[in-house]
PDB file of N, CA and C in Angstrom:
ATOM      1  N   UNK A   1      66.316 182.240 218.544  1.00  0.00           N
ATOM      2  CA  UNK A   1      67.625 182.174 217.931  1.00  0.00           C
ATOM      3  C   UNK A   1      67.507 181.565 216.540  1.00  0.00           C
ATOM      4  N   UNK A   2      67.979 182.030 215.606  1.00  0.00           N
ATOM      5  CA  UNK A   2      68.287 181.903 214.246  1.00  0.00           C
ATOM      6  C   UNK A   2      69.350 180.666 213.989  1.00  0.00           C
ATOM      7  N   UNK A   3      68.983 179.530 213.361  1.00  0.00           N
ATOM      8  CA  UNK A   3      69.351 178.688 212.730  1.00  0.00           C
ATOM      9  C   UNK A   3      69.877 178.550 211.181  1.00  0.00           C
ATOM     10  N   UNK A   4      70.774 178.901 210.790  1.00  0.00           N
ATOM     11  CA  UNK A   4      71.238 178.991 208.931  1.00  0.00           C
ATOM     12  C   UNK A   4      71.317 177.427 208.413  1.00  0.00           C
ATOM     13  N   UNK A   5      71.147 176.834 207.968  1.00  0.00           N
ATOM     14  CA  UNK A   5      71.406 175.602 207.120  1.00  0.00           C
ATOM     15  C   UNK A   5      72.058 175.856 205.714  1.00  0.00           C
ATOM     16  N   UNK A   6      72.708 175.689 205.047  1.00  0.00           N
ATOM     17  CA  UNK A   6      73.924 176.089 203.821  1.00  0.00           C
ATOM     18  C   UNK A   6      74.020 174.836 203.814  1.00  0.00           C
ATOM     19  N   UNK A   7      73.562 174.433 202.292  1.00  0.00           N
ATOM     20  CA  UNK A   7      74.261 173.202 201.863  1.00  0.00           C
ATOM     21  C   UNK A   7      73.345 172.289 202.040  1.00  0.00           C
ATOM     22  N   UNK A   8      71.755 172.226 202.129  1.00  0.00           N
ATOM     23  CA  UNK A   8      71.405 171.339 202.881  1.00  0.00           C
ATOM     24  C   UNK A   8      70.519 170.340 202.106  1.00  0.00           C
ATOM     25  N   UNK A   9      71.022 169.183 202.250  1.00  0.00           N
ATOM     26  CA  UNK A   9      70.127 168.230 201.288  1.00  0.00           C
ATOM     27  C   UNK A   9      69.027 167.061 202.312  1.00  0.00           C
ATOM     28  N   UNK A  10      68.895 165.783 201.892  1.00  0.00           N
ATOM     29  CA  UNK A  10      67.815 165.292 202.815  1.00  0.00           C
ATOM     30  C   UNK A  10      68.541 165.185 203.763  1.00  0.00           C
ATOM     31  N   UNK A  11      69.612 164.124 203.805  1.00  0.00           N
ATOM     32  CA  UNK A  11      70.640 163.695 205.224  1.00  0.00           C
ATOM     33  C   UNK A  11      71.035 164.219 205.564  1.00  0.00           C
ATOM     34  N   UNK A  12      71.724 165.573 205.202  1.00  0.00           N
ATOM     35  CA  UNK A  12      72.494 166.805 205.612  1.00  0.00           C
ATOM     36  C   UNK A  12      72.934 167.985 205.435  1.00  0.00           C
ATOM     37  N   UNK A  13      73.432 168.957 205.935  1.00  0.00           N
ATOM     38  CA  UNK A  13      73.442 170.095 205.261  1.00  0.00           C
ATOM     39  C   UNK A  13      75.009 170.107 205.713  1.00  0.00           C
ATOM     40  N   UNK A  14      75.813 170.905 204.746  1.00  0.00           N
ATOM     41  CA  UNK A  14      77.029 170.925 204.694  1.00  0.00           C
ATOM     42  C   UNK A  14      77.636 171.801 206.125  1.00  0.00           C
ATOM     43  N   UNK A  15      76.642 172.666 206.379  1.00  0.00           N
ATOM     44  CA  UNK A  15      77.553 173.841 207.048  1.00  0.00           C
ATOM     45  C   UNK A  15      76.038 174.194 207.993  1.00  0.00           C
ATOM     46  N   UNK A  16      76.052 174.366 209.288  1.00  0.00           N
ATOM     47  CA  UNK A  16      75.066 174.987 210.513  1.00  0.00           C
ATOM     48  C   UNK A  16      75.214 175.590 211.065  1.00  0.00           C
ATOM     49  N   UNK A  17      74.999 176.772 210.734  1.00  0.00           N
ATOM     50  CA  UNK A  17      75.208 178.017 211.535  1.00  0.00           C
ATOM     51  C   UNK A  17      74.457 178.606 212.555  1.00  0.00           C
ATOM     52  N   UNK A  18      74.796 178.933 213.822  1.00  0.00           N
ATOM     53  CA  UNK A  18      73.937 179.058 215.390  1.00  0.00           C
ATOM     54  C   UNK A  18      74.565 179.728 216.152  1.00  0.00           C
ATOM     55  N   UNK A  19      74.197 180.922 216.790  1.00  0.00           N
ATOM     56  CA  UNK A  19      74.781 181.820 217.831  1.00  0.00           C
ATOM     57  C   UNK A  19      75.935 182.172 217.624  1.00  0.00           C
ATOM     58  N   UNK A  20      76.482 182.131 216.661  1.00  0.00           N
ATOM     59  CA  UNK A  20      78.205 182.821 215.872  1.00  0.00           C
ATOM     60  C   UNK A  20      78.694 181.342 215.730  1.00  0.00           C
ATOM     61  N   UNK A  21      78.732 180.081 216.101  1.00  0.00           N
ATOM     62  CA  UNK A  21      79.430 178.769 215.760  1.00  0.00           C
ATOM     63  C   UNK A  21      79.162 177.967 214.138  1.00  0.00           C
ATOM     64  N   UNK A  22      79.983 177.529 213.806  1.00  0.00           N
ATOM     65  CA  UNK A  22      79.709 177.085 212.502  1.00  0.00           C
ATOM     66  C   UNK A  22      80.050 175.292 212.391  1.00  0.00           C
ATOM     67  N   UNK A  23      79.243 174.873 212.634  1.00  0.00           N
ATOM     68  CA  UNK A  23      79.440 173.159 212.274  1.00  0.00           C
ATOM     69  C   UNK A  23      79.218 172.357 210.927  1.00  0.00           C
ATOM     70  N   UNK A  24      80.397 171.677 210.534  1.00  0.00           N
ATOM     71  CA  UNK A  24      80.475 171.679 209.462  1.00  0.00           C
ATOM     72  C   UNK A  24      80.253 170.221 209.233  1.00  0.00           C
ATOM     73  N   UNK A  25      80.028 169.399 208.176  1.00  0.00           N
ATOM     74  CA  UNK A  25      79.368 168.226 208.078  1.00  0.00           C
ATOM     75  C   UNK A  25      81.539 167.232 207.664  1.00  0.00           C
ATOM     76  N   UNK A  26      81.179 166.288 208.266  1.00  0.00           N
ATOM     77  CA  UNK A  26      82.640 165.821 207.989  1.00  0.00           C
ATOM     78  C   UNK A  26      83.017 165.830 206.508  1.00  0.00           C
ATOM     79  N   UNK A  27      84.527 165.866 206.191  1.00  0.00           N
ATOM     80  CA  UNK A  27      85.289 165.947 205.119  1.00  0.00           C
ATOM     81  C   UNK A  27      85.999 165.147 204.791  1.00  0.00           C
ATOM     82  N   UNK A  28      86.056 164.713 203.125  1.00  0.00           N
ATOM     83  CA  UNK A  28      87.132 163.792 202.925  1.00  0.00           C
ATOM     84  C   UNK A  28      87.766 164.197 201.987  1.00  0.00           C
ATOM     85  N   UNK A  29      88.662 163.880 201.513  1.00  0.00           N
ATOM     86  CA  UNK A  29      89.816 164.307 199.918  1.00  0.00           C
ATOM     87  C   UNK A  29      89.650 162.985 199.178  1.00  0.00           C
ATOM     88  N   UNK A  30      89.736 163.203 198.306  1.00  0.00           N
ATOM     89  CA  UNK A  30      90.750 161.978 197.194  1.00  0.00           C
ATOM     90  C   UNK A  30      91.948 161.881 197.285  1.00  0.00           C
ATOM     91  N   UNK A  31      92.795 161.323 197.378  1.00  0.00           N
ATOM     92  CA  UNK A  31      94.051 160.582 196.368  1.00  0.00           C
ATOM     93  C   UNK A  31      94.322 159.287 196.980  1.00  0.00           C
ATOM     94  N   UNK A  32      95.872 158.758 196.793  1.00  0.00           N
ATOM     95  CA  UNK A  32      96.316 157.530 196.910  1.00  0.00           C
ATOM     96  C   UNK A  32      96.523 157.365 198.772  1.00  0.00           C
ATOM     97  N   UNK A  33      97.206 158.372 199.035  1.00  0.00           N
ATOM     98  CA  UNK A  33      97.904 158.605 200.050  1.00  0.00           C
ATOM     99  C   UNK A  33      97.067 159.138 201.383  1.00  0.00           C
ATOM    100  N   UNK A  34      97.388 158.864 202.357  1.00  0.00           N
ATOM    101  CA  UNK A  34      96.254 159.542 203.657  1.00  0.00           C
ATOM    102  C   UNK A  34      97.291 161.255 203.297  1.00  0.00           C
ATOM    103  N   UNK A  35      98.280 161.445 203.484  1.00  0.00           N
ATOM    104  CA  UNK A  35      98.503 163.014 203.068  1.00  0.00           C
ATOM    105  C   UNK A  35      97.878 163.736 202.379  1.00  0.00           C
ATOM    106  N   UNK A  36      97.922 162.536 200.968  1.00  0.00           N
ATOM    107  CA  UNK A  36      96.803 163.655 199.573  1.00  0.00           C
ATOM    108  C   UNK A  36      95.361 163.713 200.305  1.00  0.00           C
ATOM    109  N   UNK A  37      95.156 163.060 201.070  1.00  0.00           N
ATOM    110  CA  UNK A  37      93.193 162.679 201.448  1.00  0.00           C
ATOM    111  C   UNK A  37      93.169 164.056 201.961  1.00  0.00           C
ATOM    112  N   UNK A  38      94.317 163.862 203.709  1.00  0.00           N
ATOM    113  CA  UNK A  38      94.299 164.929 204.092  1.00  0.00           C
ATOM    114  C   UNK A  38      94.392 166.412 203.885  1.00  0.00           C
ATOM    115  N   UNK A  39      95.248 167.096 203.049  1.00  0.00           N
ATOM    116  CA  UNK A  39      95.488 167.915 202.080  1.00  0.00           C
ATOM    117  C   UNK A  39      93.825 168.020 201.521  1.00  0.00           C
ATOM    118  N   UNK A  40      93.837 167.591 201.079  1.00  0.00           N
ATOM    119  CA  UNK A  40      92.337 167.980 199.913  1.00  0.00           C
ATOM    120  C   UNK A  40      91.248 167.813 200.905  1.00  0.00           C
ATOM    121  N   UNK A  41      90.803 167.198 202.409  1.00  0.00           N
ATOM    122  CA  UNK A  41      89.697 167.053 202.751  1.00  0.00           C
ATOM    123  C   UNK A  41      90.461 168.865 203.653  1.00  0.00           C
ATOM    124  N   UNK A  42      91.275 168.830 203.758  1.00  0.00           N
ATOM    125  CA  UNK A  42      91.700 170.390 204.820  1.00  0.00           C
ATOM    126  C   UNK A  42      91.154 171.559 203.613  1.00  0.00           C
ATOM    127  N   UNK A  43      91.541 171.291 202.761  1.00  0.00           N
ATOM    128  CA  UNK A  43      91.246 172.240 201.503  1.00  0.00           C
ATOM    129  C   UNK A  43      89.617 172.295 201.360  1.00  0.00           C
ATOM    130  N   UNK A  44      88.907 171.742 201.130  1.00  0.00           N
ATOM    131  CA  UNK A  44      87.758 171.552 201.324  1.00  0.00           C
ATOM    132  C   UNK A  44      86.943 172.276 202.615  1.00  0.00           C
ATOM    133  N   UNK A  45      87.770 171.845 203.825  1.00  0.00           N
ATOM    134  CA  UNK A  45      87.350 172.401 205.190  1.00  0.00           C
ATOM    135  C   UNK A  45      87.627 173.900 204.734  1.00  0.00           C
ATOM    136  N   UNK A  46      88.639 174.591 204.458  1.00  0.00           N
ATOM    137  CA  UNK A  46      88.652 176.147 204.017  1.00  0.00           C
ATOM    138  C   UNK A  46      87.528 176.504 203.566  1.00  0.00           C
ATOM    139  N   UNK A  47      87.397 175.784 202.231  1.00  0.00           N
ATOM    140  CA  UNK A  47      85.785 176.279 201.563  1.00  0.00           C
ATOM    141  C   UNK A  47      85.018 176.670 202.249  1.00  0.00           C
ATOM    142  N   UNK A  48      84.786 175.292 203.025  1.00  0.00           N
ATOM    143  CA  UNK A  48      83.229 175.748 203.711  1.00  0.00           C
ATOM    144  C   UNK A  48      83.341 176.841 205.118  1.00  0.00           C
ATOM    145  N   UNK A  49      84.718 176.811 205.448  1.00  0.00           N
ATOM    146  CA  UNK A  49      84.810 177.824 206.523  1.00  0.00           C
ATOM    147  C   UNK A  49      84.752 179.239 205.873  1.00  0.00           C
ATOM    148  N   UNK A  50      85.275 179.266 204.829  1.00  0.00           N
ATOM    149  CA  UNK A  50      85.097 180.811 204.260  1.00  0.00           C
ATOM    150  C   UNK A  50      83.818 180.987 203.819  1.00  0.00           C
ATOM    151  N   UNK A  51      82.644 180.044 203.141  1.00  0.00           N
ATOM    152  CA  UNK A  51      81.500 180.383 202.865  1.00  0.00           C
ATOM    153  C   UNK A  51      80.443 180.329 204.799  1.00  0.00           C
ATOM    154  N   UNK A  52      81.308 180.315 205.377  1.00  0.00           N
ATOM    155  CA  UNK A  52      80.532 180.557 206.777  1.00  0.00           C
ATOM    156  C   UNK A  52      81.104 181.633 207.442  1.00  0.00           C
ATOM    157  N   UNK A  53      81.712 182.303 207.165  1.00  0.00           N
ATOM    158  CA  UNK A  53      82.105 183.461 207.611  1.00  0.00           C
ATOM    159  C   UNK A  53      83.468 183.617 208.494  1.00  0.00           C
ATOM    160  N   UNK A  54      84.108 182.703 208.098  1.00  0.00           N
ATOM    161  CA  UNK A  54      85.316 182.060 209.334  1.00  0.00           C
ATOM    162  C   UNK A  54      86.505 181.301 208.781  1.00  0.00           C
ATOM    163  N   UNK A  55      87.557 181.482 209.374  1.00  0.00           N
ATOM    164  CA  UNK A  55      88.755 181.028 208.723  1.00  0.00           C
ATOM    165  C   UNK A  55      89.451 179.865 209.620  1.00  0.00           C
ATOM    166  N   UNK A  56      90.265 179.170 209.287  1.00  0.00           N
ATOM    167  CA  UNK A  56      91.361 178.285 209.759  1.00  0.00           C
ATOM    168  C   UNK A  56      91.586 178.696 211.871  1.00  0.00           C
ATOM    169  N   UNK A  57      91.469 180.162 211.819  1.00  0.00           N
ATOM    170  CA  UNK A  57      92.179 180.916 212.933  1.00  0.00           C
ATOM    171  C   UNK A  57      91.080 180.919 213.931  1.00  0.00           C
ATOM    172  N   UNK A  58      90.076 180.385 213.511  1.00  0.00           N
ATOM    173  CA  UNK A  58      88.363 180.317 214.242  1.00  0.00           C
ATOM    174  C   UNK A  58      88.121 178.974 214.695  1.00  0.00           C
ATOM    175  N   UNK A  59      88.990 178.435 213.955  1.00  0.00           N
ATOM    176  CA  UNK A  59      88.565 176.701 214.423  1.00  0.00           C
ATOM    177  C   UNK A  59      88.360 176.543 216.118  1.00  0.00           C
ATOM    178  N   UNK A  60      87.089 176.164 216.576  1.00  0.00           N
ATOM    179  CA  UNK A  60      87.560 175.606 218.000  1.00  0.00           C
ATOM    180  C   UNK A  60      87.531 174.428 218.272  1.00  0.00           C
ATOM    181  N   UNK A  61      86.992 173.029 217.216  1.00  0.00           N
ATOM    182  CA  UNK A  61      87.176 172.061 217.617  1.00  0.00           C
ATOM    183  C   UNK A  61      87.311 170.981 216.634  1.00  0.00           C
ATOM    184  N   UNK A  62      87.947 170.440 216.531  1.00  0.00           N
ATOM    185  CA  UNK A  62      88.592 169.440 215.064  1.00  0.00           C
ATOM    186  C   UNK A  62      88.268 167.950 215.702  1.00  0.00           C
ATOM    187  N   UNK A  63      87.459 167.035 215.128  1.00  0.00           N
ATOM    188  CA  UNK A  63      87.719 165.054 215.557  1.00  0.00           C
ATOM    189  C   UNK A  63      88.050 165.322 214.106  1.00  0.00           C
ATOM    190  N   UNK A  64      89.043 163.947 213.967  1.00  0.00           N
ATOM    191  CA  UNK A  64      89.347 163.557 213.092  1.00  0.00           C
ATOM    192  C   UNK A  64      89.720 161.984 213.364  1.00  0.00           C
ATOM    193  N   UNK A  65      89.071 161.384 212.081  1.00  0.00           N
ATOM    194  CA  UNK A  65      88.662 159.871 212.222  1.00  0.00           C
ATOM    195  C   UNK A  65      89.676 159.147 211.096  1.00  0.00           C
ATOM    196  N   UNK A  66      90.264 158.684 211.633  1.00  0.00           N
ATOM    197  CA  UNK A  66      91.321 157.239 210.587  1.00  0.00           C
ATOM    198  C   UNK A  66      90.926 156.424 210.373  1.00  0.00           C
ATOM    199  N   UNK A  67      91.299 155.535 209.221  1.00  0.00           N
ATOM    200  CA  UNK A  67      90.680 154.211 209.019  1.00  0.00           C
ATOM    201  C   UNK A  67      91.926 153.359 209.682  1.00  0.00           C
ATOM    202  N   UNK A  68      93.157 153.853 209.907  1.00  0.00           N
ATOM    203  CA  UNK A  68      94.037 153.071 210.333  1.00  0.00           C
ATOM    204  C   UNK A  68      95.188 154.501 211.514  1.00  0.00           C
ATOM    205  N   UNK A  69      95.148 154.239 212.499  1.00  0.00           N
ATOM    206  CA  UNK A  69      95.643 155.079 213.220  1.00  0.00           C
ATOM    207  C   UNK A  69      97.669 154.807 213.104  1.00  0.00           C
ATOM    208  N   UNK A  70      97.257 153.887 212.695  1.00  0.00           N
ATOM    209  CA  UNK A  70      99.223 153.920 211.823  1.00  0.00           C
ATOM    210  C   UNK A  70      99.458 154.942 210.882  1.00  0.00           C
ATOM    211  N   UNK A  71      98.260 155.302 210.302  1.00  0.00           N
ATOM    212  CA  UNK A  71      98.547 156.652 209.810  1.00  0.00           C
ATOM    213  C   UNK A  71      99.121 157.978 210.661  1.00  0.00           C
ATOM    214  N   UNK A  72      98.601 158.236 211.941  1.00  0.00           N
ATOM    215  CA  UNK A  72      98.590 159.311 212.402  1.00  0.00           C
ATOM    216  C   UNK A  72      99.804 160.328 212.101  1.00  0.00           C
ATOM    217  N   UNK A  73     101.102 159.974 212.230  1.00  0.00           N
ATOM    218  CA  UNK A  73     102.031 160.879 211.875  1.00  0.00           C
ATOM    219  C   UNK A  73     101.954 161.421 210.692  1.00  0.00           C
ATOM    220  N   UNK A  74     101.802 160.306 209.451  1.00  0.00           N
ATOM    221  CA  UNK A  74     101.485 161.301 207.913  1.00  0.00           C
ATOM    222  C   UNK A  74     100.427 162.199 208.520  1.00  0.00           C
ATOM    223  N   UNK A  75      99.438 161.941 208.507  1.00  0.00           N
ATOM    224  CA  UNK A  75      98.050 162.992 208.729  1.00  0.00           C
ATOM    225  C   UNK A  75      98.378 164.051 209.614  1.00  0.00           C
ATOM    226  N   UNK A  76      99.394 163.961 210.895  1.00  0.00           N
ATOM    227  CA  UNK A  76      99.594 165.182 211.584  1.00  0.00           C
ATOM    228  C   UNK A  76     100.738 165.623 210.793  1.00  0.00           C
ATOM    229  N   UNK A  77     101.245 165.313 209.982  1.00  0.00           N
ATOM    230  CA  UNK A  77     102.341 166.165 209.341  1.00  0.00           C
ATOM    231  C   UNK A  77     101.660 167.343 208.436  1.00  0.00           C
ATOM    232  N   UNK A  78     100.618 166.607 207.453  1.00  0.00           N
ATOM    233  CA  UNK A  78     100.023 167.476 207.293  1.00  0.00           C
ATOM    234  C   UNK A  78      99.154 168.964 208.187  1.00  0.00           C
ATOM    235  N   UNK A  79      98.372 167.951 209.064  1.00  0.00           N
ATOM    236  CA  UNK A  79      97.374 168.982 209.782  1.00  0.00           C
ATOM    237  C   UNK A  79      98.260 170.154 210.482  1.00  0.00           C
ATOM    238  N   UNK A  80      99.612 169.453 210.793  1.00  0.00           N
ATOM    239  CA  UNK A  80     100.617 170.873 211.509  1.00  0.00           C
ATOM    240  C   UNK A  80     101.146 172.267 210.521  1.00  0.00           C
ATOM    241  N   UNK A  81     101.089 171.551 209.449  1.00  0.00           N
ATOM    242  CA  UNK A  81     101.492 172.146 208.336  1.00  0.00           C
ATOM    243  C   UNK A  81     100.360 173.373 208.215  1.00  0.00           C
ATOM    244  N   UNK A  82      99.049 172.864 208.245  1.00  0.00           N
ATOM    245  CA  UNK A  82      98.303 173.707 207.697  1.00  0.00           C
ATOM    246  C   UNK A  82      97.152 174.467 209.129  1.00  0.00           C
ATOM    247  N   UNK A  83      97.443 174.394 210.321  1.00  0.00           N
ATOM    248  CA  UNK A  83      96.709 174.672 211.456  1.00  0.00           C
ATOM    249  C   UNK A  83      97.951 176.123 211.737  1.00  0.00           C
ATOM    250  N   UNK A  84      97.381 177.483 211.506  1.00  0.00           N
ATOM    251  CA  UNK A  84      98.029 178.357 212.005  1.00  0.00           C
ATOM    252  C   UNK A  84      98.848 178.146 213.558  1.00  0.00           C
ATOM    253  N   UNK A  85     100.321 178.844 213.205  1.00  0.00           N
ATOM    254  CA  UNK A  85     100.825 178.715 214.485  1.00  0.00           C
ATOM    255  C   UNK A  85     100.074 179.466 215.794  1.00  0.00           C
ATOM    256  N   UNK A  86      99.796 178.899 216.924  1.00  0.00           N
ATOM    257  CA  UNK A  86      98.711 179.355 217.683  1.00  0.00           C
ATOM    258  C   UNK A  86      97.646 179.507 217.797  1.00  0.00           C
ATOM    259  N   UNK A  87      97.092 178.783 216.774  1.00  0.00           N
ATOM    260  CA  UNK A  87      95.588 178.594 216.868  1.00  0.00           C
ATOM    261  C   UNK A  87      95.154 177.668 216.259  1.00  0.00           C
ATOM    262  N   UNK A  88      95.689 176.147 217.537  1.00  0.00           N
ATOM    263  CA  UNK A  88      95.132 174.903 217.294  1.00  0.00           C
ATOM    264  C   UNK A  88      94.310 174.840 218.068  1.00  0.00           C
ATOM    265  N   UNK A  89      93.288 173.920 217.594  1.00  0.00           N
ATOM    266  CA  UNK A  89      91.948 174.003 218.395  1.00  0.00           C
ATOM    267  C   UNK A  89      91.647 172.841 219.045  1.00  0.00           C
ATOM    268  N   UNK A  90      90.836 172.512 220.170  1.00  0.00           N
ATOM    269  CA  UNK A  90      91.078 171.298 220.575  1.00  0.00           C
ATOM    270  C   UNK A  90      90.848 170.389 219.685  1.00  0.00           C
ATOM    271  N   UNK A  91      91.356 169.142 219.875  1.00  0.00           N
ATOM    272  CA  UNK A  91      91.438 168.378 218.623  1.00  0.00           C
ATOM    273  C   UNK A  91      91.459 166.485 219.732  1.00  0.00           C
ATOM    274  N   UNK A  92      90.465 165.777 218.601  1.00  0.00           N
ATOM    275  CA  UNK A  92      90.332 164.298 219.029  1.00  0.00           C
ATOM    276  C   UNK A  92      90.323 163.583 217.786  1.00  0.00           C
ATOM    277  N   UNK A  93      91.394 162.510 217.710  1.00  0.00           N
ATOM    278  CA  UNK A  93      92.044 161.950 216.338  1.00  0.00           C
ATOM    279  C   UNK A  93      91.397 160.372 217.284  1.00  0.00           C
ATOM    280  N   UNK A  94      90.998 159.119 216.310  1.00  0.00           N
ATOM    281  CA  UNK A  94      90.549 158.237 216.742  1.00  0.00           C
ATOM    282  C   UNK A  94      90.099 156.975 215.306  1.00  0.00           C
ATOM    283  N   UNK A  95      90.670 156.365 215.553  1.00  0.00           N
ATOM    284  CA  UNK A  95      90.573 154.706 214.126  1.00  0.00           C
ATOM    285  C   UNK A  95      88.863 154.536 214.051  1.00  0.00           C
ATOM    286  N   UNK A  96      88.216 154.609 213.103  1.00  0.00           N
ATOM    287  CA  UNK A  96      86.978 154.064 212.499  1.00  0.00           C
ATOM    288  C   UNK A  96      86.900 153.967 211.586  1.00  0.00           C
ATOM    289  N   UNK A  97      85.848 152.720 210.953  1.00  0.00           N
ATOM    290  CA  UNK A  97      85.521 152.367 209.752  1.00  0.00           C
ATOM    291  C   UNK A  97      84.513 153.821 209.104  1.00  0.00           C
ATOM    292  N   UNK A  98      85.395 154.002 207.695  1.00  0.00           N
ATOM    293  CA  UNK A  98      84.815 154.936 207.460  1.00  0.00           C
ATOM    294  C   UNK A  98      83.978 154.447 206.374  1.00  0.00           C
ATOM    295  N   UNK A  99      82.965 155.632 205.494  1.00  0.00           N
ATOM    296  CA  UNK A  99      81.777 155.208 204.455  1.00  0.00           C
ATOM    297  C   UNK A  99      82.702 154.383 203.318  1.00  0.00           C
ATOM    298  N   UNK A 100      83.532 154.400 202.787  1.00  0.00           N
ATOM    299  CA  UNK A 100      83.802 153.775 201.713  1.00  0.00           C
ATOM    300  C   UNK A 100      85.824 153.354 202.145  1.00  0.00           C
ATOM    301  N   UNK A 101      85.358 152.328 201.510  1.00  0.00           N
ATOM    302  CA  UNK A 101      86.594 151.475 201.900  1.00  0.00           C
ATOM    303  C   UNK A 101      88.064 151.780 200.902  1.00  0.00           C
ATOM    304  N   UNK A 102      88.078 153.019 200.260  1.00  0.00           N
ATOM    305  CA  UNK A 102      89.067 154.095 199.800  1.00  0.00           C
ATOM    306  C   UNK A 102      89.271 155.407 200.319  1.00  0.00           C
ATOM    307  N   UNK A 103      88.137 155.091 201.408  1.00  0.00           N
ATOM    308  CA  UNK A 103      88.367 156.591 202.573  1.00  0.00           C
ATOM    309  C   UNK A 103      90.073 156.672 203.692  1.00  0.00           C
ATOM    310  N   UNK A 104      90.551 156.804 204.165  1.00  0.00           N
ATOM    311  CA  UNK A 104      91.501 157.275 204.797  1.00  0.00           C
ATOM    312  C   UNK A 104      91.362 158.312 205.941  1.00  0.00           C
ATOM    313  N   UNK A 105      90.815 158.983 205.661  1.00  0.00           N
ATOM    314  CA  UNK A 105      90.553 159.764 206.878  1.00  0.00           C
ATOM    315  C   UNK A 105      89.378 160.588 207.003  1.00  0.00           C
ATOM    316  N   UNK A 106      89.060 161.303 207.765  1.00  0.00           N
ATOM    317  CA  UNK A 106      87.975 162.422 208.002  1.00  0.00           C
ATOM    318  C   UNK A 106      87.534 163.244 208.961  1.00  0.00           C
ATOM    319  N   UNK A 107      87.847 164.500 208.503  1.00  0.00           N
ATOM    320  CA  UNK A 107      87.401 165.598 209.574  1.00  0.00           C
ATOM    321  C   UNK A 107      86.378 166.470 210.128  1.00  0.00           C
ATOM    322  N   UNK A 108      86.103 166.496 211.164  1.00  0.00           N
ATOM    323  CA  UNK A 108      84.725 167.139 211.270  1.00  0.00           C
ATOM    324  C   UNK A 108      85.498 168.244 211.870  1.00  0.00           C
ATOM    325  N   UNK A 109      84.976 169.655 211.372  1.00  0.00           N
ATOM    326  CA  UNK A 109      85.676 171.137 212.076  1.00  0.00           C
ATOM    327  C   UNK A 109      84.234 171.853 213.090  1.00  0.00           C
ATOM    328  N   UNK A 110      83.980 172.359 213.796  1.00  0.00           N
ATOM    329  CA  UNK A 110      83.233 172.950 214.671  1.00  0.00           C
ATOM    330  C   UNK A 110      84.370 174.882 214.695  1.00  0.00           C
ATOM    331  N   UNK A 111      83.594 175.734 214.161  1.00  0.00           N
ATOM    332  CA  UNK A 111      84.189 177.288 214.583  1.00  0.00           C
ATOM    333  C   UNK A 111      83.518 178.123 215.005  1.00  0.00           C
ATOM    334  N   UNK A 112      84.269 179.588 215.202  1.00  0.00           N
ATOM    335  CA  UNK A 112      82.936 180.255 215.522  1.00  0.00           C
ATOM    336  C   UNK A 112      83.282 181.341 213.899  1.00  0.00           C
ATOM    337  N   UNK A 113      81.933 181.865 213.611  1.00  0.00           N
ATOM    338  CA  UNK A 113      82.023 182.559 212.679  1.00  0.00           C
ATOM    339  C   UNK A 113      81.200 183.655 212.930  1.00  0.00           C
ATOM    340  N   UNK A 114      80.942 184.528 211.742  1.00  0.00           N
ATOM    341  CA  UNK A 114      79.944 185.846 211.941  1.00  0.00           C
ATOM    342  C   UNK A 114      78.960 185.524 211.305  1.00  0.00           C
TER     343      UNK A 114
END
């Protein structure tokens, strides 16, 4: 079985592609707000799902990590916003210290692609 690596530097490669699934290395955004983070780290997740052969509608499995789970409603306001109707994927939201202490949130996406 064929292994793709895309993106791949010493610690990691952005995107792993295996038996049609596409695992993607976690995501973050910039701005002030966990919305703007979210917004721009989801925007980001597109990228790399379209350079793997797969869209939003492929997702099968989303964690997503808070630095403060008092966030959660902003961040699901967003993620509802932008997760096609009917094709939410299982999904595990959970508070951790993330790499830099202006982080807010972060998503790791798992899909299947071609």
């Amino acid at each position: 079985m064929t292994i793709t690596r895309i993106g791949t530097g010493q610690r990691m490669s952005k995107i792993v592609k295996h038996n049609g699934t596409a695992y993607l290395c976690g995501q973050v955004g910039d701005g002030a707000t966990v919305a703007d983070q979210t917004r721009d780290c989801l925007s980001r997740v597109d990228a790399l799902l379209a350079e793997a052969g797969s869209d939003r509608t492929r997702i099968l499995q989303a964690i997503v990590w808070l630095a403060d789970m008092g966030d959660f409603a902003e961040m699901n306001a967003v993620w509802d916003a932008w997760v096609p109707e009917g094709h939410a994927p299982a999904r595990a939201c959970g508070e951790a210290r993330l790499a830099r202490d202006t982080l807010k949130v972060e998503v790791i996406v798992t899909a299947a692609c071609d």
